[in-house]
C-alpha atoms as a PDB file:
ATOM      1  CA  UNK A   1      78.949 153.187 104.123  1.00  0.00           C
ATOM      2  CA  UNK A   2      81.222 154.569 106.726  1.00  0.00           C
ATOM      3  CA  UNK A   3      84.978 154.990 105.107  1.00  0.00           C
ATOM      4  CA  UNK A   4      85.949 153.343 108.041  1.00  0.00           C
ATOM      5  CA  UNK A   5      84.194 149.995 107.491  1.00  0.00           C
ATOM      6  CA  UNK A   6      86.392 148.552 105.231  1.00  0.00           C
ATOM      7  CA  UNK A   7      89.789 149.149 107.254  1.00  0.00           C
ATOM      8  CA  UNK A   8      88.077 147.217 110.236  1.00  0.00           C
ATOM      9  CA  UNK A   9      87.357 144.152 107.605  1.00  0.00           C
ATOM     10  CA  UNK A  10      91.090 143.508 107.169  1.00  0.00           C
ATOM     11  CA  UNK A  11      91.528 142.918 110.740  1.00  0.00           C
ATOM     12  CA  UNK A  12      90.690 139.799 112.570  1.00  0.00           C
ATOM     13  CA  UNK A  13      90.922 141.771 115.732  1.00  0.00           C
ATOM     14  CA  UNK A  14      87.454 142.299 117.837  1.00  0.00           C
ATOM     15  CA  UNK A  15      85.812 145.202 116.440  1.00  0.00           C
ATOM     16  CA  UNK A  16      85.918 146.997 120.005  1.00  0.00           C
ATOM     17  CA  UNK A  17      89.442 146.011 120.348  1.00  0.00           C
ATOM     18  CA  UNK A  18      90.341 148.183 116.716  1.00  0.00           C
ATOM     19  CA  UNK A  19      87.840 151.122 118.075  1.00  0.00           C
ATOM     20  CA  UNK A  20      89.765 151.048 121.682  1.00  0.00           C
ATOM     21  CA  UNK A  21      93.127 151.392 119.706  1.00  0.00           C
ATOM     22  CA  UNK A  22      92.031 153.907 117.882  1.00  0.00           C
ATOM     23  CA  UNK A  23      90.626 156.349 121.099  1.00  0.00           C
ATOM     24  CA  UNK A  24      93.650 155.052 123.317  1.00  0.00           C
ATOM     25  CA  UNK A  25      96.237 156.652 120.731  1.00  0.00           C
ATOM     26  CA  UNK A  26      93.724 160.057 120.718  1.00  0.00           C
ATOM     27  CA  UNK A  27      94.599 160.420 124.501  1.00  0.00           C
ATOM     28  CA  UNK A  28      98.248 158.964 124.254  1.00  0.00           C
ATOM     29  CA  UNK A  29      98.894 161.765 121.529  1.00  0.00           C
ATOM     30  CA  UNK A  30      97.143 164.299 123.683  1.00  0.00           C
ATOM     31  CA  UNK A  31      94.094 165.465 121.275  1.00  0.00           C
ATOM     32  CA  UNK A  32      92.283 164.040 123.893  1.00  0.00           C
ATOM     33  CA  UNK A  33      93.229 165.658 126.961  1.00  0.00           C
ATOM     34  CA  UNK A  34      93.343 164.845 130.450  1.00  0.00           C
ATOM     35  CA  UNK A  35      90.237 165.856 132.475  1.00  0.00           C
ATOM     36  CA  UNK A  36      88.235 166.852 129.037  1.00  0.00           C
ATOM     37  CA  UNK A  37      85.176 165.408 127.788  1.00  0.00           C
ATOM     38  CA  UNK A  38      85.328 162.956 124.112  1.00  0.00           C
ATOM     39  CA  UNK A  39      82.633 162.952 121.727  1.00  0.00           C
ATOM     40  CA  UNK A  40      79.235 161.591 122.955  1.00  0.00           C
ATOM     41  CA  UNK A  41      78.613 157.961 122.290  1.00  0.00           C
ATOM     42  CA  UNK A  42      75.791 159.047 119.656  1.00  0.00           C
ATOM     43  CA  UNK A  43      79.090 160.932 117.738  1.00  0.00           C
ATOM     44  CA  UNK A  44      81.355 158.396 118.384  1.00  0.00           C
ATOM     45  CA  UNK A  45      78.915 155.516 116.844  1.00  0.00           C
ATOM     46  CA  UNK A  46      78.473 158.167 114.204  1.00  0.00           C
ATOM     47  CA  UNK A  47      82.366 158.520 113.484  1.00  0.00           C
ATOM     48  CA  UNK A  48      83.723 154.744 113.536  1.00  0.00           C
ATOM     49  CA  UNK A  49      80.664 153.370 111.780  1.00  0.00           C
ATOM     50  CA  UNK A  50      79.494 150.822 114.786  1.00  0.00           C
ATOM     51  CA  UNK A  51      77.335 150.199 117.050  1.00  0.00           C
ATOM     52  CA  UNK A  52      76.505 151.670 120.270  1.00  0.00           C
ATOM     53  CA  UNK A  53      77.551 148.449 121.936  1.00  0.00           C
ATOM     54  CA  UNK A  54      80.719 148.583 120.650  1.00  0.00           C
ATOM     55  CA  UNK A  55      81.425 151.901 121.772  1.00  0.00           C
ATOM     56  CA  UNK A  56      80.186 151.264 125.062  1.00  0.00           C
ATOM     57  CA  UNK A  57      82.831 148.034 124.877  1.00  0.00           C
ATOM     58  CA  UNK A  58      85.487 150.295 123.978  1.00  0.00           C
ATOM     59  CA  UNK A  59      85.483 152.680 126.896  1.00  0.00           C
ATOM     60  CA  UNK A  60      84.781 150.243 128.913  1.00  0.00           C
ATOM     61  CA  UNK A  61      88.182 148.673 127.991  1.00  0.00           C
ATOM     62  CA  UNK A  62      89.611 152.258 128.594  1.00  0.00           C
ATOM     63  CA  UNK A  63      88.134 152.656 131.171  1.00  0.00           C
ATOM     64  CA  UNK A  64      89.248 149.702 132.538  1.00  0.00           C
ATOM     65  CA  UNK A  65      93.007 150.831 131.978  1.00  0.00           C
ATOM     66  CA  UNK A  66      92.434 153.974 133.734  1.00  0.00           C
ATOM     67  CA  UNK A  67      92.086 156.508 130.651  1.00  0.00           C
ATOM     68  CA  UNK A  68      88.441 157.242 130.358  1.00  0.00           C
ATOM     69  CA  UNK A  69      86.075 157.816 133.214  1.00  0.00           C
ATOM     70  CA  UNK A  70      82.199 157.449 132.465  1.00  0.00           C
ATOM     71  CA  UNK A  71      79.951 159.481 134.603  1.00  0.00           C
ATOM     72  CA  UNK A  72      76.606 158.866 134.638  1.00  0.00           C
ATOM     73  CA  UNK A  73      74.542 162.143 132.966  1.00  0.00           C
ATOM     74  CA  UNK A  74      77.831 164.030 132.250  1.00  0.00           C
ATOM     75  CA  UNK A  75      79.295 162.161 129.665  1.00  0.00           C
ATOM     76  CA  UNK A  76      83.211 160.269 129.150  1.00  0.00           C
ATOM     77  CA  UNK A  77      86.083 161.917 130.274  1.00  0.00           C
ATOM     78  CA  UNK A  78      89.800 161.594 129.750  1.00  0.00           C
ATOM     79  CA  UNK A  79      90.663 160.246 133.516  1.00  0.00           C
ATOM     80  CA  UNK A  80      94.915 159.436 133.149  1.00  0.00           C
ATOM     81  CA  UNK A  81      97.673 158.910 130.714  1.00  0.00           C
ATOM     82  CA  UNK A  82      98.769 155.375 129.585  1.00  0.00           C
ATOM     83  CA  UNK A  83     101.211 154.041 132.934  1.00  0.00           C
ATOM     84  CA  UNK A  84     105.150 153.803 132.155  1.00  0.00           C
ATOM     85  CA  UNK A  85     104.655 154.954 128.752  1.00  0.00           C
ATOM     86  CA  UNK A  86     107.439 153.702 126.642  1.00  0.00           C
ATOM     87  CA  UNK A  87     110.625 153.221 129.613  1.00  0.00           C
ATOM     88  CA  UNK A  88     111.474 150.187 128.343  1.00  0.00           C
ATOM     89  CA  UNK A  89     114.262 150.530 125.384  1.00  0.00           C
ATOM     90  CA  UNK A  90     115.200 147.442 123.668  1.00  0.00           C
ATOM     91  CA  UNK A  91     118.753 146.837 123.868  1.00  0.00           C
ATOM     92  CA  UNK A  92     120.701 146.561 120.869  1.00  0.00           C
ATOM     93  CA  UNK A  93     124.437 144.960 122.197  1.00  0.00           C
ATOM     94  CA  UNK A  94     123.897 141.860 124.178  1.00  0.00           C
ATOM     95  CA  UNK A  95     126.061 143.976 127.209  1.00  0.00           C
ATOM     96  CA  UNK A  96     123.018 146.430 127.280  1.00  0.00           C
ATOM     97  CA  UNK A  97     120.398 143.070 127.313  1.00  0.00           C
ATOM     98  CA  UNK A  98     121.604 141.579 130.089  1.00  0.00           C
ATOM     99  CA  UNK A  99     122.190 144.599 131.993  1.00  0.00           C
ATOM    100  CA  UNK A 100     118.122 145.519 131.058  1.00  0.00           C
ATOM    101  CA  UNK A 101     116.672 142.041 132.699  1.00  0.00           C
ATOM    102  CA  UNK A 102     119.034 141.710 135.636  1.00  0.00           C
ATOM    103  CA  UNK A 103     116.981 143.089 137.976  1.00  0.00           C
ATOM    104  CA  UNK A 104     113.651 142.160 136.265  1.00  0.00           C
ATOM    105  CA  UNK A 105     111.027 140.489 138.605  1.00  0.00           C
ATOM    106  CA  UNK A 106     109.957 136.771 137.119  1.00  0.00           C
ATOM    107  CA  UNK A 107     106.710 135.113 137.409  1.00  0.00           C
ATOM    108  CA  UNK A 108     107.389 131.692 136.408  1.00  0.00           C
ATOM    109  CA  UNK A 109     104.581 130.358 134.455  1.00  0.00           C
ATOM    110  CA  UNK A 110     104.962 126.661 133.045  1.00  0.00           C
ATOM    111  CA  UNK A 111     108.398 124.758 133.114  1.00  0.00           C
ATOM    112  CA  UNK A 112     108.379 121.542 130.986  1.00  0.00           C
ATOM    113  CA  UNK A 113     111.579 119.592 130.129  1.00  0.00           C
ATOM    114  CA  UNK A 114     112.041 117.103 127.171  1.00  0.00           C
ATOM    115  CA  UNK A 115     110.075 118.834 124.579  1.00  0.00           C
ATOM    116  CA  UNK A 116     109.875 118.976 120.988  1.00  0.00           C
ATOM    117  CA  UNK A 117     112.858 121.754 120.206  1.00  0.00           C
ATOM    118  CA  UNK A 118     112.434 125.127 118.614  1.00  0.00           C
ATOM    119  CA  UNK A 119     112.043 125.119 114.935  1.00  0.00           C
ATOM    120  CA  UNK A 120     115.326 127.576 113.964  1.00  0.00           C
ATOM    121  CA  UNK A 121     115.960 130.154 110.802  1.00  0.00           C
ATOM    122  CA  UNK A 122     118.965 129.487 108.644  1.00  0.00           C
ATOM    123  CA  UNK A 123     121.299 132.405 110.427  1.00  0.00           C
ATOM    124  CA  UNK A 124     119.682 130.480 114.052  1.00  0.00           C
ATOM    125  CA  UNK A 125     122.433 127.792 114.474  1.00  0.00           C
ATOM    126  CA  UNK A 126     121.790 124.109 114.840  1.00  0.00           C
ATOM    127  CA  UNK A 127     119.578 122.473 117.607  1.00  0.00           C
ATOM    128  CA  UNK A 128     120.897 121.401 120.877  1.00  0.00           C
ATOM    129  CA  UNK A 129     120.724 117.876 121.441  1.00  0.00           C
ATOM    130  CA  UNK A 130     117.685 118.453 123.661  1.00  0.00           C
ATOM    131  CA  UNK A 131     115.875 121.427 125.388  1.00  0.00           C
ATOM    132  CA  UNK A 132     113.732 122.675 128.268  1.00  0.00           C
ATOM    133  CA  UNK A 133     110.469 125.160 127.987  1.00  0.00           C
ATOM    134  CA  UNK A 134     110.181 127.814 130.318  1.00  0.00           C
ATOM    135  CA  UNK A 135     107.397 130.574 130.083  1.00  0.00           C
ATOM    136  CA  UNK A 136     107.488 133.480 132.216  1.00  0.00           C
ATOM    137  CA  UNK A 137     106.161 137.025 133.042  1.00  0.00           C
ATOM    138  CA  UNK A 138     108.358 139.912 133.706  1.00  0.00           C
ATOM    139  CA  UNK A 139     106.864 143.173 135.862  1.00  0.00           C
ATOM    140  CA  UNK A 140     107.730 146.904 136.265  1.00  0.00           C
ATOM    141  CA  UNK A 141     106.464 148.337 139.238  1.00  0.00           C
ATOM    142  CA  UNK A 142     103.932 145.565 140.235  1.00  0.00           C
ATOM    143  CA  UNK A 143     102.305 145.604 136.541  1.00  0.00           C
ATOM    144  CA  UNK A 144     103.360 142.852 133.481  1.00  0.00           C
ATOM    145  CA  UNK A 145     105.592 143.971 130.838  1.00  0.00           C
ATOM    146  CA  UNK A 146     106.220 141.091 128.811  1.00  0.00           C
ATOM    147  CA  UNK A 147     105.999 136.934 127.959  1.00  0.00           C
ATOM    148  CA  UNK A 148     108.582 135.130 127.730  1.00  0.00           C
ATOM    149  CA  UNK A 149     108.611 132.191 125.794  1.00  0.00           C
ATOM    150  CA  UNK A 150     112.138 130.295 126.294  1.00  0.00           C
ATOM    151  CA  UNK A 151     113.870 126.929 124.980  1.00  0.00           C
ATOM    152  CA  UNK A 152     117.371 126.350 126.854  1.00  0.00           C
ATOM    153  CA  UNK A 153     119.877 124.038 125.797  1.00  0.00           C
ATOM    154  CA  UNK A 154     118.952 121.042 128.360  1.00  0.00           C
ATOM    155  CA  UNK A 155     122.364 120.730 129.743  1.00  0.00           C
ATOM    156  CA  UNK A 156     122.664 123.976 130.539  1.00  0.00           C
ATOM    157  CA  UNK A 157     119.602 124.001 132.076  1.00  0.00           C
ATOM    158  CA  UNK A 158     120.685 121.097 134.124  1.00  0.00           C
ATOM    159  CA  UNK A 159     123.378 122.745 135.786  1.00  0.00           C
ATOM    160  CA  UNK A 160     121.337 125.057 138.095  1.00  0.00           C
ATOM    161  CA  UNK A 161     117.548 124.229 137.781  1.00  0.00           C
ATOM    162  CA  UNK A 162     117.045 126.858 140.747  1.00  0.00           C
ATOM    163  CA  UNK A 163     118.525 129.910 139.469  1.00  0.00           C
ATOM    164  CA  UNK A 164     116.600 129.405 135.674  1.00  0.00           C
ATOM    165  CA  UNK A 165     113.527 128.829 137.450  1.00  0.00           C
ATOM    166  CA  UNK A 166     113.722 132.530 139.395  1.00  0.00           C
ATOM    167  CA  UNK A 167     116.160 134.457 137.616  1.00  0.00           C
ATOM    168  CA  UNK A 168     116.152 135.961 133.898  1.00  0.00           C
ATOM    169  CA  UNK A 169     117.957 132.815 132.373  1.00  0.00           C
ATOM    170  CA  UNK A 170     120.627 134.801 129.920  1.00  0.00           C
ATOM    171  CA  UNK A 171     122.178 136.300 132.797  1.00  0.00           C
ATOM    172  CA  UNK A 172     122.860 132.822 134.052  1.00  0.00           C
ATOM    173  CA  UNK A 173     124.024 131.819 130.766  1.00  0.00           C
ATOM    174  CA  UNK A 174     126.217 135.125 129.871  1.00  0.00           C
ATOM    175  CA  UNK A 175     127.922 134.069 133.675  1.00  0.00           C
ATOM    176  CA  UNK A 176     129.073 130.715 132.713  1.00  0.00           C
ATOM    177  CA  UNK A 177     132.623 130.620 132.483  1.00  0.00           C
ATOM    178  CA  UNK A 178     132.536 127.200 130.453  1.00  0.00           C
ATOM    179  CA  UNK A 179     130.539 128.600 127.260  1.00  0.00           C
ATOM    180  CA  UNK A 180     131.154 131.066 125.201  1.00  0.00           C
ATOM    181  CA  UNK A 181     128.339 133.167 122.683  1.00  0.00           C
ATOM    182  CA  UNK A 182     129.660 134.050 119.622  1.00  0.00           C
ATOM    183  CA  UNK A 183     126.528 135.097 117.981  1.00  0.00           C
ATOM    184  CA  UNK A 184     123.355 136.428 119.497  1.00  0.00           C
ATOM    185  CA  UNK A 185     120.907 136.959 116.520  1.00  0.00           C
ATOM    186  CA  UNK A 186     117.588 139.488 117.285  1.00  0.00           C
ATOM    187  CA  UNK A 187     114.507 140.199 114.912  1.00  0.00           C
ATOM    188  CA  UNK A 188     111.719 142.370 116.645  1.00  0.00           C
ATOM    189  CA  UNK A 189     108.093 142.752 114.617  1.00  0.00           C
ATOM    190  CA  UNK A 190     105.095 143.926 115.302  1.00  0.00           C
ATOM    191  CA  UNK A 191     102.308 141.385 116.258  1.00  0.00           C
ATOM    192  CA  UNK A 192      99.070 141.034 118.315  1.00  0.00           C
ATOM    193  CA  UNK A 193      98.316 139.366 121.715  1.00  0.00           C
ATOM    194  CA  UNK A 194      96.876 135.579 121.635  1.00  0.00           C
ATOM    195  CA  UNK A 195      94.587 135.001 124.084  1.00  0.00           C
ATOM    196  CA  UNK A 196      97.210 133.757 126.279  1.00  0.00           C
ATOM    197  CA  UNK A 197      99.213 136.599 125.660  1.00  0.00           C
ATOM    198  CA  UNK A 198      96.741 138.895 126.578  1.00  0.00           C
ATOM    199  CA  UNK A 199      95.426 137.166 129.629  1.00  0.00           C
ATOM    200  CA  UNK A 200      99.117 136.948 131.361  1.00  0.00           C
ATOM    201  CA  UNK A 201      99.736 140.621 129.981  1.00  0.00           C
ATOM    202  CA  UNK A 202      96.212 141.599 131.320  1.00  0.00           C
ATOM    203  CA  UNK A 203      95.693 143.252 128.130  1.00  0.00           C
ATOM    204  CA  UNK A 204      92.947 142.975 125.236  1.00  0.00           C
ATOM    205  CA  UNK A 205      92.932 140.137 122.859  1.00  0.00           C
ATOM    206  CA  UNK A 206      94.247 140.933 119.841  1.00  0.00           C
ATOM    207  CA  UNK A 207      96.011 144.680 120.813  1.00  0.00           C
ATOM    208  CA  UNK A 208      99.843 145.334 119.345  1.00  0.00           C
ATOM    209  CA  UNK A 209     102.615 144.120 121.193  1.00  0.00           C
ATOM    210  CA  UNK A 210     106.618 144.463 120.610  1.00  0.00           C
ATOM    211  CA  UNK A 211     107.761 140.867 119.391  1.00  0.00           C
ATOM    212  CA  UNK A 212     111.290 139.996 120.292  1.00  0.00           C
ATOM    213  CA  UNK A 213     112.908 136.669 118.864  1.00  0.00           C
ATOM    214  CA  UNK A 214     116.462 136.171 120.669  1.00  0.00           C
ATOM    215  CA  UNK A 215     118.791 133.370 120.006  1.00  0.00           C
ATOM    216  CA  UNK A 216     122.123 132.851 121.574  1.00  0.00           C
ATOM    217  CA  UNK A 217     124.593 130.694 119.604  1.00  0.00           C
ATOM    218  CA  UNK A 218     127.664 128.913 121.215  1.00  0.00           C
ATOM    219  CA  UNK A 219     131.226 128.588 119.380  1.00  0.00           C
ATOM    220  CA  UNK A 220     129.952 125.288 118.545  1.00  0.00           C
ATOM    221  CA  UNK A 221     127.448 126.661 116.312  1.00  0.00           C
ATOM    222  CA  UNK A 222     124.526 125.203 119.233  1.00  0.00           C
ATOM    223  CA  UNK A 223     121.404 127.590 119.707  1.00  0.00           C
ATOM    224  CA  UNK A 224     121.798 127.467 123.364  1.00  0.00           C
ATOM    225  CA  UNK A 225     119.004 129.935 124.032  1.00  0.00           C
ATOM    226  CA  UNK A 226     115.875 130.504 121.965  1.00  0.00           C
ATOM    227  CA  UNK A 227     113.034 133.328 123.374  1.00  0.00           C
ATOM    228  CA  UNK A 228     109.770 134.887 122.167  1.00  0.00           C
ATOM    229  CA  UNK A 229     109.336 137.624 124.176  1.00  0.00           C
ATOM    230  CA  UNK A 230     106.161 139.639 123.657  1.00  0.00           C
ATOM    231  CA  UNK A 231     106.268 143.364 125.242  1.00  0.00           C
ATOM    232  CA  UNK A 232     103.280 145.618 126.352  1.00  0.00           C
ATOM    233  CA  UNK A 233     102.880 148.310 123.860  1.00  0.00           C
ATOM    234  CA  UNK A 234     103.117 151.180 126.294  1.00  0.00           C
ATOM    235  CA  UNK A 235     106.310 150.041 127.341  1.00  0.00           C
ATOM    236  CA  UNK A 236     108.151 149.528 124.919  1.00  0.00           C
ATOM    237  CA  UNK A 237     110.445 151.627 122.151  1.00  0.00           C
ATOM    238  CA  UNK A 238     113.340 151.339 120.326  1.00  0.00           C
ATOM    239  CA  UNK A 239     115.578 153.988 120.143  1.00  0.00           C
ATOM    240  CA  UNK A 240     118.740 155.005 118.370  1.00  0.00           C
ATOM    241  CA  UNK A 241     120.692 157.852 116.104  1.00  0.00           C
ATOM    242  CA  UNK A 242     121.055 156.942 112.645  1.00  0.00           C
ATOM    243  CA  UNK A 243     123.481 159.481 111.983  1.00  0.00           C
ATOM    244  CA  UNK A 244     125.686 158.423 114.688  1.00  0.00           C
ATOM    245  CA  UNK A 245     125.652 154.792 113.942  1.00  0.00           C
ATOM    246  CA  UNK A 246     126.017 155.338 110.119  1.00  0.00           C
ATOM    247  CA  UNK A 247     129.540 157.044 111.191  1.00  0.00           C
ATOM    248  CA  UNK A 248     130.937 154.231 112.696  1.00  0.00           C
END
């Protein structure tokens, strides 16, 4: 048995998707170089323990990015370098957030008002009296960077229905002179796209994305604001100096 077999049990993830991942960071750490030829499929299948099918699957999906090219009696070559790797830096002071998303170009997705409200963590506030869903895509440069999946206070939300529906809705809030935030809670993980994910990202199902969860609290103790926000892996990093934060 391939020692490789048993790592690719513990994932739910399509078998091609885990394969892709693996040749993706090859060429995003530079072993595989741009304009050089990979292994032949016949040593790939050999290597990661699958079938030819799935190998074929996997370039295809790189290929399909633009970081393998397949030519027909030559072999698979490195074609490109993942776009935009890694510009986007997650903002750690809520200043530097809404600075980030000011200019960020919305795709708005699915609106619904009235529904069921966010289920919150003990340091997440208490529930507004009633909210409104609002899913959007961001872009950079014509491509999607992220899903955002938002519940706003329903007043709030109320008070300019036009500028939430097109504009990144925590600059709106931030800009209201009759609210204050007091607290503005942030937990990022690691986590996989959903199919619906993955579809709006135009990514494969089940590859890593950067999962944001961002609440912003009133001085009335009122979640206000509650995202999921779901970032493209090749955009995203967080960044910082531990010595120079450990001094302050």
């Amino acid at each position: 048995m391939n020692k490789l077999v048993p790592n690719y049990e513990r994932s739910r993830v399509p078998l091609y998707v885990q394969v892709a991942s693996v040749m993706r960071q090859r060429v995003e750490a530079g072993r595989w170089r741009e304009g050089e030829k990979i292994s032949t499929i016949e040593e790939l299948e050999s290597e990661f323990g699958v079938a030819r099918v799935t190998i074929r699957q996997a370039i295809e999906m790189l290929r399909s990015e633009g970081l393998l090219d397949a030519q027909q009696g030559r072999g698979t070559f490195v074609s490109g370098r993942p776009k935009n790797r890694h510009w986007l830096n997650l903002a750690n002071d809520i200043e530097s957030m809404v600075d980030s998303v000011r200019s960020n170009i919305l795709k708005r997705v699915y609106i619904e008002e009235d529904v069921e409200p966010p289920q919150l963590a003990a340091n997440e506030g208490r529930l507004a009296d009633g909210y409104t869903f609002l899913r959007s895509v961001q872009y950079n440069d014509d491509e999607p960077f992220s899903v955002v999946n938002l519940y706003i206070a329903r007043n709030l939300y109320a008070k300019d229905r036009k500028r939430f529906t097109h504009s990144a809705a925590i600059t709106k809030i931030m800009e209201m002179d009759d609210i204050t935030i007091v607290h503005a809670p942030q937990v990022v993980t690691i986590g996989v796209a959903d199919p619906e994910t993955a579809e709006l990202l135009k990514i494969g199902l089940g590859e890593p994305t950067a999962d944001c969860r961002l609440v912003l609290i009133d001085n009335n103790g009122i979640a206000v604001y509650v995202a999921d926000i779901h970032y493209h892996r090749n955009c995203f990093a967080l960044r910082s100096d531990l010595i120079e934060r450990s001094r302050k």
